[in-house]
Protein backbone atom coordinates (compact mmCIF):
# COMPACT_ATOMS: atom_id res chain seq x y z
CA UNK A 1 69.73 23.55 93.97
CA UNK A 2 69.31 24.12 98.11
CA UNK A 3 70.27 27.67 97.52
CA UNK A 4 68.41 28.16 94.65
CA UNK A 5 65.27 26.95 96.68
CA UNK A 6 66.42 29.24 99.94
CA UNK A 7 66.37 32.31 97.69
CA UNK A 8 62.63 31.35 96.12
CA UNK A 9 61.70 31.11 100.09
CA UNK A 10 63.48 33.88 101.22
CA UNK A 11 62.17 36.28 98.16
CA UNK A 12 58.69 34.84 99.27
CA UNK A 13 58.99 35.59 102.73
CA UNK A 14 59.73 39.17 101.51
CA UNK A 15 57.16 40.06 98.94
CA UNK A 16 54.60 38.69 101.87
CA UNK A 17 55.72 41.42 104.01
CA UNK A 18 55.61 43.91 100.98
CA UNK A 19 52.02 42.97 100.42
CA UNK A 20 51.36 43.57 104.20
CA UNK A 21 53.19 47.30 103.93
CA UNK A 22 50.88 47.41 101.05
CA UNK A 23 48.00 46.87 102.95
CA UNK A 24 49.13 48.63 105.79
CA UNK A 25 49.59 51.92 103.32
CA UNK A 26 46.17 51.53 102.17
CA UNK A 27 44.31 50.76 105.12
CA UNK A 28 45.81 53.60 107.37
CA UNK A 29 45.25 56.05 104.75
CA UNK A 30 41.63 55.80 105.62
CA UNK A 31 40.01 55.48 102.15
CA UNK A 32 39.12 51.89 102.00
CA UNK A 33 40.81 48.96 101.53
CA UNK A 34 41.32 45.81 99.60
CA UNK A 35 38.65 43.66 98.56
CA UNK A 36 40.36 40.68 100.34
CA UNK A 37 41.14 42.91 103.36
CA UNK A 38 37.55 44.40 103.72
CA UNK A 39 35.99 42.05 105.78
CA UNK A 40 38.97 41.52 108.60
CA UNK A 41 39.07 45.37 108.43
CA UNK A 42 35.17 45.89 109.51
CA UNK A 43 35.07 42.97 111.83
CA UNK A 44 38.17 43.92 113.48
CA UNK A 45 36.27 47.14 113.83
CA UNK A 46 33.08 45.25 116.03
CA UNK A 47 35.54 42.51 117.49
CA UNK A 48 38.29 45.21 118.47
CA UNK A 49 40.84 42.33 117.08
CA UNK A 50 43.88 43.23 115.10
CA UNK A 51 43.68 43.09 111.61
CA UNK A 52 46.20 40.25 111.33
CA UNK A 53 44.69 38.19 113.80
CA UNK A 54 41.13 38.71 111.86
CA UNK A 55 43.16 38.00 108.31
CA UNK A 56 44.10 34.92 109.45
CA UNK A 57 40.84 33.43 110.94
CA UNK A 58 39.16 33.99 107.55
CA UNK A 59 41.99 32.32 105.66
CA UNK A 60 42.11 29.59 107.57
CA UNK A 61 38.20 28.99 107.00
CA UNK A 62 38.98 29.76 103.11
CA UNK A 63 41.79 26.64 103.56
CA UNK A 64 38.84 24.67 105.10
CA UNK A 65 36.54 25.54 102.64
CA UNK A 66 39.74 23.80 99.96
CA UNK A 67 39.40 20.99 102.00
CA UNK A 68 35.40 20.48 101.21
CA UNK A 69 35.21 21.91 97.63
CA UNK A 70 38.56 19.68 95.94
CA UNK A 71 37.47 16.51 98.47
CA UNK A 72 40.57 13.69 97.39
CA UNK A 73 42.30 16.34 95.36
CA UNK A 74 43.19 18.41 98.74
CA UNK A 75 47.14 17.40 99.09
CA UNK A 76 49.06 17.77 101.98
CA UNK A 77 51.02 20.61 99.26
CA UNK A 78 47.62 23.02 100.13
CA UNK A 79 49.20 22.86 103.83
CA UNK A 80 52.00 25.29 102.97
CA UNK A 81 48.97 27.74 102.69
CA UNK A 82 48.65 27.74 106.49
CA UNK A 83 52.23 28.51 107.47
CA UNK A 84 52.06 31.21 104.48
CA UNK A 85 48.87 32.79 105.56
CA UNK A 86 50.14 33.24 109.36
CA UNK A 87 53.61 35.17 108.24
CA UNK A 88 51.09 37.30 106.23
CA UNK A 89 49.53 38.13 109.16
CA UNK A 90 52.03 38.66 111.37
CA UNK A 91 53.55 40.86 108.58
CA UNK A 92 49.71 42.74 108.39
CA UNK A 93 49.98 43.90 111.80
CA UNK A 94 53.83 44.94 111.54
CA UNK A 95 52.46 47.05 108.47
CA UNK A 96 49.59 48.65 110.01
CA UNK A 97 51.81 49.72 112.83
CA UNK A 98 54.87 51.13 110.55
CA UNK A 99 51.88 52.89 108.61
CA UNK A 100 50.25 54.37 111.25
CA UNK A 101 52.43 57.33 112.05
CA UNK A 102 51.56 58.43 108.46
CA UNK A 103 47.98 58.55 108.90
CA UNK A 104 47.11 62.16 108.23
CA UNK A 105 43.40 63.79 108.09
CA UNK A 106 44.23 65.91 104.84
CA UNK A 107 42.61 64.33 101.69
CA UNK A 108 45.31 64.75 99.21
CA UNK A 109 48.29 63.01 101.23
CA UNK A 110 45.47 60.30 101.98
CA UNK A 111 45.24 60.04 98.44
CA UNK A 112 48.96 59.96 97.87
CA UNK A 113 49.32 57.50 100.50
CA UNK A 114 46.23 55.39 98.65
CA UNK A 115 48.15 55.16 95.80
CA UNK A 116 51.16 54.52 96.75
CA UNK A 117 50.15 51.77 98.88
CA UNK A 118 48.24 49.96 96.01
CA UNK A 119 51.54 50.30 94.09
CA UNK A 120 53.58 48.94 96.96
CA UNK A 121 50.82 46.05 97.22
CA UNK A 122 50.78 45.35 93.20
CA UNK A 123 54.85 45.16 93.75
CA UNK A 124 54.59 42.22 96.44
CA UNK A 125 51.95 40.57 94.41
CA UNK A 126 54.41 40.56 91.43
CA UNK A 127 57.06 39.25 93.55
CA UNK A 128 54.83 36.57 95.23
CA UNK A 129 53.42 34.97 91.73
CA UNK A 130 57.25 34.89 89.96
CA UNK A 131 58.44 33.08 93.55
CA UNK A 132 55.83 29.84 92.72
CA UNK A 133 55.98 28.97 96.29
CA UNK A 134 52.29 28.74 97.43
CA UNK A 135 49.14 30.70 97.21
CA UNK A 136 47.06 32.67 100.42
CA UNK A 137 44.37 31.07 100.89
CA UNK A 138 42.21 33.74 99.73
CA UNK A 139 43.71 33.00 96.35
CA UNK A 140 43.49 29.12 96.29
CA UNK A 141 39.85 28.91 97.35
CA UNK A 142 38.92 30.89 93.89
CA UNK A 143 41.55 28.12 92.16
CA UNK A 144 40.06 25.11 94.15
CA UNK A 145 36.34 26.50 92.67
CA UNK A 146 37.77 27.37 89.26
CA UNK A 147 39.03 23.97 89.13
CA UNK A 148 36.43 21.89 90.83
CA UNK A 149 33.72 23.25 88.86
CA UNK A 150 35.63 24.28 85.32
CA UNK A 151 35.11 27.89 85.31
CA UNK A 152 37.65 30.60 84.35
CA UNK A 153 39.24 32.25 87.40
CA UNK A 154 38.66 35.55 86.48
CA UNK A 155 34.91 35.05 86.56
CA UNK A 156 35.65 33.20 89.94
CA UNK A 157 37.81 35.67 91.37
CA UNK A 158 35.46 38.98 90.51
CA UNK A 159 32.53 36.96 92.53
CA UNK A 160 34.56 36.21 95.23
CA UNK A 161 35.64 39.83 96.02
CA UNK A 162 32.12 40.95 95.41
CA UNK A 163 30.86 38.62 98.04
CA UNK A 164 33.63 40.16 100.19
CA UNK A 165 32.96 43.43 99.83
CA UNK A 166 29.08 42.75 100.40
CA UNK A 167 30.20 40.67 103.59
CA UNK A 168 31.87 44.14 104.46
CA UNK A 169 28.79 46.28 103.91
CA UNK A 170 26.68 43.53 105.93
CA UNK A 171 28.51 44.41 108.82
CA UNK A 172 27.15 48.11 108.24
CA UNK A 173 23.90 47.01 109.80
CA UNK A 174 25.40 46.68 113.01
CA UNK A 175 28.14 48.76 112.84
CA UNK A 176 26.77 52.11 111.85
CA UNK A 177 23.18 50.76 111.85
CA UNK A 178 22.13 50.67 108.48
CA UNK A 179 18.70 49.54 107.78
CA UNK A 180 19.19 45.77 106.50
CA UNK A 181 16.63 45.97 103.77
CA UNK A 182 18.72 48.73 102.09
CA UNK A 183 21.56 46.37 102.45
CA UNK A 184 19.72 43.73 101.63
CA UNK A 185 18.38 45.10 98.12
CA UNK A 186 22.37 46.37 97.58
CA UNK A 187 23.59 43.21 97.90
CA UNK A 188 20.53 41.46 95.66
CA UNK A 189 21.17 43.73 92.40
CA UNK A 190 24.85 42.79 92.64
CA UNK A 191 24.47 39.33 93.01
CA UNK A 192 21.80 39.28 89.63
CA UNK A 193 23.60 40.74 87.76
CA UNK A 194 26.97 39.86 88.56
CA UNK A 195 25.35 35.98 88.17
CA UNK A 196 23.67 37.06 85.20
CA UNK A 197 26.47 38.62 83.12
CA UNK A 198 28.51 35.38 84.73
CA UNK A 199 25.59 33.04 83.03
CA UNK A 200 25.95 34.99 79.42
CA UNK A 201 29.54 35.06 79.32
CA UNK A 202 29.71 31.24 79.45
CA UNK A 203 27.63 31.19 76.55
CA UNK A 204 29.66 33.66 74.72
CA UNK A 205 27.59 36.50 75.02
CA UNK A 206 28.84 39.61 76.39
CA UNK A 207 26.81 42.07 78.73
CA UNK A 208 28.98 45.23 78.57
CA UNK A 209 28.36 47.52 81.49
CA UNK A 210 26.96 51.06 81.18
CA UNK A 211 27.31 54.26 82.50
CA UNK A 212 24.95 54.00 85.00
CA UNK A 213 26.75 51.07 86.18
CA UNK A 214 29.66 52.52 86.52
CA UNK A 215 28.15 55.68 88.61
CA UNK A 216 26.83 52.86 90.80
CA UNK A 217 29.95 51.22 91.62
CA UNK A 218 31.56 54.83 92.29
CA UNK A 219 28.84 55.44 94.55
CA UNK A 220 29.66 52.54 96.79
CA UNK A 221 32.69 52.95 96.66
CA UNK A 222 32.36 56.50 97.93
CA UNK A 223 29.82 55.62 100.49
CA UNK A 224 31.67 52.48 102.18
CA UNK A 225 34.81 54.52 102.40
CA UNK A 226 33.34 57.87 103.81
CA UNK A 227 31.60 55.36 106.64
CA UNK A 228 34.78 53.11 107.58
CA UNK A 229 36.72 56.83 107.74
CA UNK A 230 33.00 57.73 110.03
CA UNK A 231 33.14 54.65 111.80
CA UNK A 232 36.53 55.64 112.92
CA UNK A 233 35.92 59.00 113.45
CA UNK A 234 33.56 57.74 115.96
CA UNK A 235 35.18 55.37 117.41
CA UNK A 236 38.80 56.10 117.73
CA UNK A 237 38.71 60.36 118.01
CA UNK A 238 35.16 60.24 119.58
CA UNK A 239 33.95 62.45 117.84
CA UNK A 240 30.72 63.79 118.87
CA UNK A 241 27.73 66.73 119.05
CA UNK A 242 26.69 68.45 115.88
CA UNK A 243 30.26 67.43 113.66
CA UNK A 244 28.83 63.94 114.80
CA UNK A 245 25.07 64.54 113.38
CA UNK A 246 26.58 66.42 110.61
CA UNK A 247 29.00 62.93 109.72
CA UNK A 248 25.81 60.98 109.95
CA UNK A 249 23.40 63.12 108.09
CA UNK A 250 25.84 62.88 104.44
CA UNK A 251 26.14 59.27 105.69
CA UNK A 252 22.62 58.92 105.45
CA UNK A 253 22.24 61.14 102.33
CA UNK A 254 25.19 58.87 100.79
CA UNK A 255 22.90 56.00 101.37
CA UNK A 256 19.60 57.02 99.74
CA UNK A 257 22.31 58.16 96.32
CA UNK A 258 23.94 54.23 96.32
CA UNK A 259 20.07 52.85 96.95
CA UNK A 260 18.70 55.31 94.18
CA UNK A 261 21.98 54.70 91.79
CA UNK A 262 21.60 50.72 92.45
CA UNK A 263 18.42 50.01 91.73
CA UNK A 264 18.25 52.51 88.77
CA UNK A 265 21.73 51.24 86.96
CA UNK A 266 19.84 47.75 87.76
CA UNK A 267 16.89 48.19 85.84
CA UNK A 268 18.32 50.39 83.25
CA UNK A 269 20.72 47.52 82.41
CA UNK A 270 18.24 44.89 82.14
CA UNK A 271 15.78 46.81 80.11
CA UNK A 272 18.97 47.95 77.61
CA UNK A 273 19.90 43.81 77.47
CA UNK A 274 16.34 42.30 77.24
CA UNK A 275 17.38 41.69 73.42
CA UNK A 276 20.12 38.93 74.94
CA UNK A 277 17.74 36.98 77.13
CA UNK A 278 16.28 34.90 74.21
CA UNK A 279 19.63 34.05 73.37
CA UNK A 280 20.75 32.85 76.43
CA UNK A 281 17.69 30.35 76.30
């Protein structure tokens, strides 16, 4: 029985640190990250913190957050979160620095590296659920909601990493000072009609996304990558003079595409669902 339990541990200890090589893979290949990485990453980027330290601040507001949303249901079980979340860490910043002698400028092995990272990442994750030890606490706070408020986590859980990502792209205002209204009506159209499609589907109506929506979200995507891989440029290989105006001029030009591309998919994909408004009455 103990050594049946020591192995469950021990294999949990080890997909954490797989996830964090996972991470680290991603991260250092400088096209993004992970939704639930993606706001440590940008305010270890203003707070010059290390992306551990910043992972575990968050998660330990996300376990206080537990706390207040389950109220009498919080058991001294959601504890083992804490102790959890902090190897995690500790196992983020191991990965980043493993990683970092791979980080290359050339797209394709970024790419690679991408890739193989979110498959490294997927691996730990598999690992971590067939352990049943604990959650992170990035995990539990969608659960606690889920629960609390008897909606289906994968409704929870897409809202939750949209409000992380958007937390991300926040800190764009005073990181690579974007203009807060354009971040402002970014952040708006998701939030409708993420809520909105939410709203439907617990009705049983289904608001299938479009093409344009789709353009959108690869648009973003493009555009927060190309200015945390900017922001480092910048920052870390001080990069400056014309390459430097250059980097900030497509920056710029990414920005009016997403804004245009946002607002467009947003109206095109109300007008093409107006039919499923009375229904939702």
């Amino acid at each position: 029985m103990r050594k049946g339990l020591l192995r469950r541990y021990g294999a949990f200890g080890a997909s954490l640190f797989v996830c964090a090589l996972g991470i680290g893979l991603i991260t250092n290949a400088n096209l993004g990250t992970s939704p639930i990485t993606s706001l440590p990453y940008v305010a270890s980027r203003i707070l010059g913190l290390s992306l551990g330290t910043l992972t575990f601040l968050l998660n330990v507001f996300f376990l206080a957050w537990q706390k207040a949303v389950l109220g009498k249901d919080f058991h001294a079980s959601h504890l083992m979160q804490l102790p959890a979340v902090f190897l995690f860490s500790v196992f983020i910043d191991m990965g980043m620095a493993l990683t970092a002698p791979l980080m290359t400028q050339v797209y394709g092995l970024q790419a690679l590296m991408c890739v193989i990272g979110c498959a490294v990442l997927g691996l730990g994750i598999s690992v971590e659920i067939v352990c049943n030890v604990t959650v992170l606490p990035g995990e539990g706070i969608v659960i606690a909601i889920a629960y609390r408020y008897k909606r289906i986590f994968d409704r929870i859980k897409i809202l939750f990493d949209v409000s992380l990502v958007t937390s991300a792209l926040l800190a764009f205002v005073e990181l690579l000072n974007v203009p807060g209204w354009v971040v402002f009506l970014i952040i708006g159209r998701e939030l409708a009609i993420t809520g909105l499609r939410t709203i439907a589907a617990g009705k049983g109506i289904v608001m299938a996304a479009d093409k344009w929506g789709k353009v959108k979200t690869a648009s973003q995507m493009v555009w927060i990558c190309y200015g945390l891989v900017m922001g480092f440029c910048f920052h870390s290989l001080s990069i400056h003079g014309d390459t430097a105006w250059g980097m900030f001029f497509a920056f710029q030009a990414g920005m009016v595409v997403v804004l245009c591309t946002t607002l467009f998919s947003g109206w095109n994909y109300l007008w093409n669902n107006r039919g499923l408004f009375a229904q939702m009455k």
